[in-house]
C-alpha atoms as a PDB file:
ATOM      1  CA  UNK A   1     -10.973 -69.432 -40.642  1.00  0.00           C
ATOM      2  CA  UNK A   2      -8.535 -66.831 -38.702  1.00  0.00           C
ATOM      3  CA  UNK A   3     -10.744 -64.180 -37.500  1.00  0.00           C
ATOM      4  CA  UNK A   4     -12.487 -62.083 -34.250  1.00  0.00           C
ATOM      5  CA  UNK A   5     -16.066 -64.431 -32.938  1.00  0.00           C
ATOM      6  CA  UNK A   6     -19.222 -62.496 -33.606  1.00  0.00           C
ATOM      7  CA  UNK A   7     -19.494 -62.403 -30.052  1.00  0.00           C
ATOM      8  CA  UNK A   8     -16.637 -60.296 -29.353  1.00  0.00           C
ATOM      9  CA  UNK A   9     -17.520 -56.888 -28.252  1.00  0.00           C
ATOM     10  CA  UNK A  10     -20.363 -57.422 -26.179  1.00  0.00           C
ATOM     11  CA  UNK A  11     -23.531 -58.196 -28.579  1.00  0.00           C
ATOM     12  CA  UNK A  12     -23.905 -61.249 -27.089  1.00  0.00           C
ATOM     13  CA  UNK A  13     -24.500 -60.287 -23.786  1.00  0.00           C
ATOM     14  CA  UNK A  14     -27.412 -58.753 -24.029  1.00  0.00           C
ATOM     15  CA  UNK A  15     -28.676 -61.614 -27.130  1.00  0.00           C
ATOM     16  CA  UNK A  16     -31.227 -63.109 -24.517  1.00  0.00           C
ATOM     17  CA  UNK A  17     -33.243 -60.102 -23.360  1.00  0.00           C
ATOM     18  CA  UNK A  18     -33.703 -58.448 -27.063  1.00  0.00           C
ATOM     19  CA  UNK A  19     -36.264 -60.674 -27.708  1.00  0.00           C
ATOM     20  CA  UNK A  20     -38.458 -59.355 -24.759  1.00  0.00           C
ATOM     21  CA  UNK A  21     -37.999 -55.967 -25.407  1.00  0.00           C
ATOM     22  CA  UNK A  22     -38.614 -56.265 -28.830  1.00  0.00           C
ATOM     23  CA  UNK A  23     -41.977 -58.166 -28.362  1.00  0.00           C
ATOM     24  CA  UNK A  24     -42.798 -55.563 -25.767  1.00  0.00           C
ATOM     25  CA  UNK A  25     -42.565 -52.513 -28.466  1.00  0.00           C
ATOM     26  CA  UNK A  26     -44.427 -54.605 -31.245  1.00  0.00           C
ATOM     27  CA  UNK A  27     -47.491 -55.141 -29.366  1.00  0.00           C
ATOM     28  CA  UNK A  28     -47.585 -51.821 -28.040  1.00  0.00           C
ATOM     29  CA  UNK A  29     -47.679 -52.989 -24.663  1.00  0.00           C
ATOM     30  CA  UNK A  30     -46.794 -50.495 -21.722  1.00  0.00           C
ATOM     31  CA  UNK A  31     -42.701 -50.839 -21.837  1.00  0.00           C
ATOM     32  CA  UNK A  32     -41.983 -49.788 -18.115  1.00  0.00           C
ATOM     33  CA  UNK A  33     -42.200 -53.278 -16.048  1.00  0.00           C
ATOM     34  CA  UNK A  34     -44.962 -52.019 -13.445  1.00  0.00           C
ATOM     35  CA  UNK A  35     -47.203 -51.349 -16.542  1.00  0.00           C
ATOM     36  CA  UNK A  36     -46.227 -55.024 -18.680  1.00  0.00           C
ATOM     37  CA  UNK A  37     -47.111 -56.808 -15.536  1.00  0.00           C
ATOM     38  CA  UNK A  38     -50.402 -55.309 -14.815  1.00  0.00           C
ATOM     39  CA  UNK A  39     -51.682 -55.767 -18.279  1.00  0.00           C
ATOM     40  CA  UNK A  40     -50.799 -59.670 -17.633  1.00  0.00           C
ATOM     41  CA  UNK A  41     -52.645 -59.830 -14.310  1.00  0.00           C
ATOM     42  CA  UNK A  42     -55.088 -58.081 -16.335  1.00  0.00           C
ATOM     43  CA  UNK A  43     -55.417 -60.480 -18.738  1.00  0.00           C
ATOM     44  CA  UNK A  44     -55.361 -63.434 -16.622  1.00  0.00           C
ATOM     45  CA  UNK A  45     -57.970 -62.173 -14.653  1.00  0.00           C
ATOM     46  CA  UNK A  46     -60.710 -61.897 -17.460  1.00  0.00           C
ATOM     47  CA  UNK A  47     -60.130 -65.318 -18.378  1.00  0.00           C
ATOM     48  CA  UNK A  48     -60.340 -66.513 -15.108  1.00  0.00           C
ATOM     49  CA  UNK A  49     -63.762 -64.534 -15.123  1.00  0.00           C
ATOM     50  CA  UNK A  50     -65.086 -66.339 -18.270  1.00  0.00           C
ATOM     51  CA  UNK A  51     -67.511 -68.873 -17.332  1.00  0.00           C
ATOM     52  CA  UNK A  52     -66.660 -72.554 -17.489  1.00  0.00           C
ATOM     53  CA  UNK A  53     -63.308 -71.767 -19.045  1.00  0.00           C
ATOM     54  CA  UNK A  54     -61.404 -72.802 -15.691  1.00  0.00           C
ATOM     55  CA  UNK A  55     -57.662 -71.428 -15.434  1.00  0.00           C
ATOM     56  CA  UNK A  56     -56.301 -70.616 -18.425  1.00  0.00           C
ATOM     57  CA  UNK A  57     -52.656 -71.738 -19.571  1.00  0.00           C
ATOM     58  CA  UNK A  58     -49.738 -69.147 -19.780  1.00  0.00           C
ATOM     59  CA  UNK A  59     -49.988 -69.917 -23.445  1.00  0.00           C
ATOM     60  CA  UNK A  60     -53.519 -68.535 -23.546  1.00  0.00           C
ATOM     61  CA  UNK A  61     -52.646 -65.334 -21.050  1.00  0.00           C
ATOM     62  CA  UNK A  62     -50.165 -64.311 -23.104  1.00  0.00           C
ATOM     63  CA  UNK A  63     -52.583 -64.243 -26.186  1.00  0.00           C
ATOM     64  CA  UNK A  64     -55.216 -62.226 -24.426  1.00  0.00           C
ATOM     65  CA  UNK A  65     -52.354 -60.077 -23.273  1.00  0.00           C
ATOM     66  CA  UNK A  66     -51.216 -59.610 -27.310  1.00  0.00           C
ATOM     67  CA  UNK A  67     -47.503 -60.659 -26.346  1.00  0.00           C
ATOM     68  CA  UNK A  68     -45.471 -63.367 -26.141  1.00  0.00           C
ATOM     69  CA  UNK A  69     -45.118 -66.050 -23.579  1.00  0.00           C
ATOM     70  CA  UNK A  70     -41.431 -65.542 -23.041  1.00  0.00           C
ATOM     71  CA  UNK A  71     -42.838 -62.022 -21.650  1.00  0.00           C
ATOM     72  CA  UNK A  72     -45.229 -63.585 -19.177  1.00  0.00           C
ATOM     73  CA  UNK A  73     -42.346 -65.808 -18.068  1.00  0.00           C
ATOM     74  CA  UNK A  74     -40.209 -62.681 -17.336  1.00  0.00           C
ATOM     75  CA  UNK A  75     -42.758 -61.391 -15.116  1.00  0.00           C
ATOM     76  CA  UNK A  76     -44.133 -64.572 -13.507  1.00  0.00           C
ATOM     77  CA  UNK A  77     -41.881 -67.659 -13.019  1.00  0.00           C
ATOM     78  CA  UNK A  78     -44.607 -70.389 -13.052  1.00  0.00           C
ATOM     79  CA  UNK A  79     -48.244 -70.369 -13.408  1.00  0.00           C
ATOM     80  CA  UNK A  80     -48.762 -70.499 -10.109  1.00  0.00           C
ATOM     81  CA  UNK A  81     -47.292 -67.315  -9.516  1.00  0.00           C
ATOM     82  CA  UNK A  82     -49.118 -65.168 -11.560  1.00  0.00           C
ATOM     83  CA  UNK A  83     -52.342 -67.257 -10.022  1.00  0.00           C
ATOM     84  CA  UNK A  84     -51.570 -66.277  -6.651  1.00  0.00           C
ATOM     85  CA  UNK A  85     -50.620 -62.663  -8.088  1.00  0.00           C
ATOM     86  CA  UNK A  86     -53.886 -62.297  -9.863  1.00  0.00           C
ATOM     87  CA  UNK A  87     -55.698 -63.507  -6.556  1.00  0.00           C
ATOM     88  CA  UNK A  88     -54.267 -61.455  -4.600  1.00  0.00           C
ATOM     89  CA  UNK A  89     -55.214 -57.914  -6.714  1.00  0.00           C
ATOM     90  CA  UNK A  90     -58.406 -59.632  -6.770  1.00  0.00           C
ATOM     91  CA  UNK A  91     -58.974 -59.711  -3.264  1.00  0.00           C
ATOM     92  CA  UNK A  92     -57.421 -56.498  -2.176  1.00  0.00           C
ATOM     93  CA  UNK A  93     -59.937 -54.593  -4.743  1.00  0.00           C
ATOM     94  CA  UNK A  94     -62.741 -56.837  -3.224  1.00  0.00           C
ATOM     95  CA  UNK A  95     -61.571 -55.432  -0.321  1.00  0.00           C
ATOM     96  CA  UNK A  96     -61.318 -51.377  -1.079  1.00  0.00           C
ATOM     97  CA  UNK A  97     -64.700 -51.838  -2.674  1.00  0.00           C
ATOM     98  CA  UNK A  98     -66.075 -53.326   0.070  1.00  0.00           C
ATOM     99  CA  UNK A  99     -65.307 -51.094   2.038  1.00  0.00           C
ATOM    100  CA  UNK A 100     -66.642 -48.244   0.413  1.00  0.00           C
ATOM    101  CA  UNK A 101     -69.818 -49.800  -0.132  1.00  0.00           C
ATOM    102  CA  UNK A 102     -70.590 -49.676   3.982  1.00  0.00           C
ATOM    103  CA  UNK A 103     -68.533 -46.391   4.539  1.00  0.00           C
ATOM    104  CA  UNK A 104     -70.507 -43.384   6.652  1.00  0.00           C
ATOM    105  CA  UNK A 105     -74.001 -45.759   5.385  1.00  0.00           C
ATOM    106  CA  UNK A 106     -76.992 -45.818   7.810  1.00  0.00           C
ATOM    107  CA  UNK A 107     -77.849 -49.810   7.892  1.00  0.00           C
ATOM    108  CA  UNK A 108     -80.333 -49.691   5.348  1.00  0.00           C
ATOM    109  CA  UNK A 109     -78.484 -47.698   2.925  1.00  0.00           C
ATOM    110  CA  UNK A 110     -75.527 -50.130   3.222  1.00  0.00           C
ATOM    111  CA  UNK A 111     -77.543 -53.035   3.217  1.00  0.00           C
ATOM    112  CA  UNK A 112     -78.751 -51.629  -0.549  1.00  0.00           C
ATOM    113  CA  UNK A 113     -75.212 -51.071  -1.323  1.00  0.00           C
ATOM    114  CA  UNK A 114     -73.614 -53.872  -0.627  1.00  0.00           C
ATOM    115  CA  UNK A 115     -76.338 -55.884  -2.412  1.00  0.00           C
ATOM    116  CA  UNK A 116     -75.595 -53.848  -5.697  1.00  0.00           C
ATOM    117  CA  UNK A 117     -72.110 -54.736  -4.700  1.00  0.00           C
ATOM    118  CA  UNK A 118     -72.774 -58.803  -4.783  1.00  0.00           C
ATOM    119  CA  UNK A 119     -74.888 -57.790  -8.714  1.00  0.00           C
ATOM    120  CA  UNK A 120     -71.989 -56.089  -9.894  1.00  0.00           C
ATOM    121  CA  UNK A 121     -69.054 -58.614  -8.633  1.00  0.00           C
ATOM    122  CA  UNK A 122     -71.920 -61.194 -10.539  1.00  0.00           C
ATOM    123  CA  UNK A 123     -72.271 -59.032 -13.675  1.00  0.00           C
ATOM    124  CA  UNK A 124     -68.288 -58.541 -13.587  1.00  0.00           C
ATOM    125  CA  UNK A 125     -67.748 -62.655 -13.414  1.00  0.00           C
ATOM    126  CA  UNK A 126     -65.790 -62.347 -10.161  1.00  0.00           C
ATOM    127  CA  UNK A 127     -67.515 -65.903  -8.823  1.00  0.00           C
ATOM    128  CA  UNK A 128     -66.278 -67.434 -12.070  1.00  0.00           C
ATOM    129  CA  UNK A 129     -62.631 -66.387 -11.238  1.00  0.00           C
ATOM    130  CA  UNK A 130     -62.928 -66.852  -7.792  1.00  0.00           C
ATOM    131  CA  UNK A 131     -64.224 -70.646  -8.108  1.00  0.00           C
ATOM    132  CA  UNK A 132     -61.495 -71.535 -10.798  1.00  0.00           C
ATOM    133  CA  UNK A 133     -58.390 -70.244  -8.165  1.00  0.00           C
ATOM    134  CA  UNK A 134     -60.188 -72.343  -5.262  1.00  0.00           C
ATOM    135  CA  UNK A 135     -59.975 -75.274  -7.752  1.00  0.00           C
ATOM    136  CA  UNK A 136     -56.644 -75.210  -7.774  1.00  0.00           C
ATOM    137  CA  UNK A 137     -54.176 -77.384  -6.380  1.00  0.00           C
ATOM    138  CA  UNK A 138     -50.558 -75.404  -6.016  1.00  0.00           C
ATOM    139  CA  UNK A 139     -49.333 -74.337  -2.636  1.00  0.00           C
ATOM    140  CA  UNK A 140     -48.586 -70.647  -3.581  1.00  0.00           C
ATOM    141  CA  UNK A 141     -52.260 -70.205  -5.009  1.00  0.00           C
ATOM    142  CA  UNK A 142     -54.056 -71.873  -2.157  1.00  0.00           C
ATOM    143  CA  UNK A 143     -52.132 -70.547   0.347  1.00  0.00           C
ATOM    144  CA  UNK A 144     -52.923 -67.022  -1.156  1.00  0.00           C
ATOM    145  CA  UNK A 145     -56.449 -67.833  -1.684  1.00  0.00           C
ATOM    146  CA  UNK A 146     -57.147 -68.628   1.612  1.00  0.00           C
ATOM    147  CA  UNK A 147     -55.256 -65.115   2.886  1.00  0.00           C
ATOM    148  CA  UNK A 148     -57.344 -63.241   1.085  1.00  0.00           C
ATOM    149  CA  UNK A 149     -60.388 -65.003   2.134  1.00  0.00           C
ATOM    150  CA  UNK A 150     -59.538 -64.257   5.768  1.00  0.00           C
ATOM    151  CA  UNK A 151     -59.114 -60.737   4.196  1.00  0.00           C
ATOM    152  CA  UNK A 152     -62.180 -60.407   3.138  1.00  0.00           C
ATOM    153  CA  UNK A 153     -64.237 -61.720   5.889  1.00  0.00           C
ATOM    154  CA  UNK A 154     -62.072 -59.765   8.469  1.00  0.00           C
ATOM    155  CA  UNK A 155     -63.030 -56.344   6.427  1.00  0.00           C
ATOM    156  CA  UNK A 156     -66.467 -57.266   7.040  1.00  0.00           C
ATOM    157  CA  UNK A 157     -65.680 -58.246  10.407  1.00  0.00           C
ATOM    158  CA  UNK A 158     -65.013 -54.509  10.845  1.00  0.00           C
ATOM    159  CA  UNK A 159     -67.441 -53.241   8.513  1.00  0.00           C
ATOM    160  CA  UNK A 160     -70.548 -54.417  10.462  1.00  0.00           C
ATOM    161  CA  UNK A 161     -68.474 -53.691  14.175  1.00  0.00           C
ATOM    162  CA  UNK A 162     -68.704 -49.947  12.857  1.00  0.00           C
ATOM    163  CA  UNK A 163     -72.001 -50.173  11.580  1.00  0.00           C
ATOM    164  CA  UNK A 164     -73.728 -52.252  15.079  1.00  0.00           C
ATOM    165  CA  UNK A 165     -71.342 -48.992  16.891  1.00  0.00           C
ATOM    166  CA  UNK A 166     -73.299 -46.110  14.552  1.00  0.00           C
ATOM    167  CA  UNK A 167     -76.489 -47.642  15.668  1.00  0.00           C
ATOM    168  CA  UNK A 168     -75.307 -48.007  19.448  1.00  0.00           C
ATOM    169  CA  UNK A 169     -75.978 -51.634  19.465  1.00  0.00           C
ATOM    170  CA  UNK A 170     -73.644 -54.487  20.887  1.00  0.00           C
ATOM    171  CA  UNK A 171     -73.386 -57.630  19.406  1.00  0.00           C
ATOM    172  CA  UNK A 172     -74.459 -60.402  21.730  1.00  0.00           C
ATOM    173  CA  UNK A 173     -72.117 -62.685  19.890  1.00  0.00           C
ATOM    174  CA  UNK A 174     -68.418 -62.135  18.762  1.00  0.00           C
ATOM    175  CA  UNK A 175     -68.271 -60.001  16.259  1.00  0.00           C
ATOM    176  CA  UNK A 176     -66.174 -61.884  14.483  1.00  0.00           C
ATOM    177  CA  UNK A 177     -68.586 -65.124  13.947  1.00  0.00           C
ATOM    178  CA  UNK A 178     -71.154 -62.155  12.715  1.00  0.00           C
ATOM    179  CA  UNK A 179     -68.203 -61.020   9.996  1.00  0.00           C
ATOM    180  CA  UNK A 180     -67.488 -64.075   8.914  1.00  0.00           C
ATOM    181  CA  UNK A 181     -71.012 -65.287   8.735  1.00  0.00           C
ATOM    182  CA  UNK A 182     -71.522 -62.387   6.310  1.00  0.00           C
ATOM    183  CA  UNK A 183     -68.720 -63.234   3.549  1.00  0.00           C
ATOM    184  CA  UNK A 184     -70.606 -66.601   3.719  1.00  0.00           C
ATOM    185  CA  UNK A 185     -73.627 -65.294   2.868  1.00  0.00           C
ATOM    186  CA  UNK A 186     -72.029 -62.910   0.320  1.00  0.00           C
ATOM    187  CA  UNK A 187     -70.333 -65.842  -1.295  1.00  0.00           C
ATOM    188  CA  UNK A 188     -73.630 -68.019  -1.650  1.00  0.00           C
ATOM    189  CA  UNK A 189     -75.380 -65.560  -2.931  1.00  0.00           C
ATOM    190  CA  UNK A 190     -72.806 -65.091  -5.736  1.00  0.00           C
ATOM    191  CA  UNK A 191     -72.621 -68.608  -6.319  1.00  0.00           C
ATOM    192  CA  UNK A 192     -76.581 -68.616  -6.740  1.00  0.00           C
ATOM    193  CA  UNK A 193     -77.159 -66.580  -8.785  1.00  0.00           C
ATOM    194  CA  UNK A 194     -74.252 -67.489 -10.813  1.00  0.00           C
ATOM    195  CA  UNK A 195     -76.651 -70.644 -11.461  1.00  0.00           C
ATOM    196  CA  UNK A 196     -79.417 -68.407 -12.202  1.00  0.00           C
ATOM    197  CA  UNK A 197     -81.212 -67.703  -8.801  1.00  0.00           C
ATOM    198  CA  UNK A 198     -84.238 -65.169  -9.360  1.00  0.00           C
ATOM    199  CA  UNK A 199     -82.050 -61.476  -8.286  1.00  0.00           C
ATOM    200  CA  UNK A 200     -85.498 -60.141  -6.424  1.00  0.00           C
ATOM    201  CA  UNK A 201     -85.921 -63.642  -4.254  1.00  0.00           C
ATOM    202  CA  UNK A 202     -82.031 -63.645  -3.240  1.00  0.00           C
ATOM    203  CA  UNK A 203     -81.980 -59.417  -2.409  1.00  0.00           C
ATOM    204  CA  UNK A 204     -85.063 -60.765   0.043  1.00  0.00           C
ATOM    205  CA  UNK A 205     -82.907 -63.568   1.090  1.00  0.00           C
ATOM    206  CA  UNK A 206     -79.644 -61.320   1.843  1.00  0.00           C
ATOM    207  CA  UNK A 207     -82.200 -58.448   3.441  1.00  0.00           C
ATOM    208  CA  UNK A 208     -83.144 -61.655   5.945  1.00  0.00           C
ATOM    209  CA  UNK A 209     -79.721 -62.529   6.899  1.00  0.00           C
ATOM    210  CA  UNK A 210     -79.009 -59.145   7.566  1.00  0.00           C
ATOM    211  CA  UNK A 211     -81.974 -59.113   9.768  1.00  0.00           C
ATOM    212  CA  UNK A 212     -80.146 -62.193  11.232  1.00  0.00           C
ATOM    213  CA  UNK A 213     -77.250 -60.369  12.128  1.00  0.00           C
ATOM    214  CA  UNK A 214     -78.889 -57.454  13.501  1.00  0.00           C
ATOM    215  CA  UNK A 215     -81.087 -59.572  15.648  1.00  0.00           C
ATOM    216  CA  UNK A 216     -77.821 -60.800  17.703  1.00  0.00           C
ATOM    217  CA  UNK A 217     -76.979 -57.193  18.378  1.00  0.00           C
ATOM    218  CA  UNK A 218     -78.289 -55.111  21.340  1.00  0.00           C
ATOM    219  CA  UNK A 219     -78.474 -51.588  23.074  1.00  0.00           C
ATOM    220  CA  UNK A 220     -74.835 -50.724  24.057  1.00  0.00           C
ATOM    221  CA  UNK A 221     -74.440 -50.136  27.655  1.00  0.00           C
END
């Protein structure tokens, strides 16, 4: 038959993105693009946080998200992006609340901080998450993983350097190995009482490896 194609005019130009926009508005997700994606990373990361349920599938982000997986595709091009994604808002949060935990603290009252700190990233399934991106195997996620690792233990790095300065002590070691000896710490005591350490014994154990720290430290000259 004689006749103009359906796809004269334009229509079927735009055919392939309807679909996300449309999904978009029937979910009542956030329609500007900044707002869609952080709702994904938002969803990913409380699976991620559920215990024993490893790294969930795009299949199963997108459900906990309430739209469609074509939508998490836009977004994220592979799984392993929006793993390295979530990792990375993961750590730089770690990071600002870190921070604020030791900031303008005398050593005791940043000791206590901290500590709640380590019960709340417990409470909040953070060593869940963070043990299920470690397991994995992808370049993009490891290689994030790892950075914000280093992050991490280079914010406490600074962290106790200011706090060893407000007490006009010197550590006898590099500060560094004191840093990083301290996101060790933090991240064992996570992981313990993830498997069900007594809270009361470990805030002991965390008060004595602080005492560790301190002991390497001196009066500034």
């Amino acid at each position: 038959m004689g006749g103009v194609s359906p796809c004269t005019g334009g229509p079927c130009a735009t055919r392939e993105t309807e679909p996300l926009l449309l999904t978009d508005q029937s979910t009542n997700m956030a329609r500007s693009p900044e707002q869609s994606r952080s709702t994904i990373l938002g969803a990913a990361e409380r699976l991620l946080r559920k215990r024993g349920e490893g790294v969930p599938t795009l299949a199963a982000v997108a459900r906990e998200a309430r739209c469609a997986k074509g939508l998490v595709n836009y977004h994220f091009s592979s799984k392993d992006s929006l793993l390295a994604a979530v990792a990375e808002e993961m750590g730089r949060r770690r990071v600002d609340r870190w921070q604020a935990a030791f900031a303008g603290r005398s050593a005791d009252a940043a000791i206590q901080a901290t500590w709640d700190m380590i019960l709340v990233e417990h409470q909040e399934g953070l060593a869940n998450g963070w043990a299920a991106l470690r397991a994995e195997t992808h370049k993009l996620t490891v290689r994030t993983v790892n950075q914000t690792i280093a992050l991490f233990a280079q914010s406490l790095v600074q962290a106790v350097a200011q706090l060893l300065a407000g007490m006009s002590l010197r550590p006898s070691v590099p500060v560094a190995e004191l840093g990083w000896y301290l996101a060790a710490v933090v991240q064992g005591m996570e992981l313990l009482l993830d498997a069900g350490g007594d809270p009361s014994e470990l805030q002991g154990a965390y008060a004595a490896a602080w005492l560790g720290i301190l002991s390497l430290a001196k009066p500034g000259a």
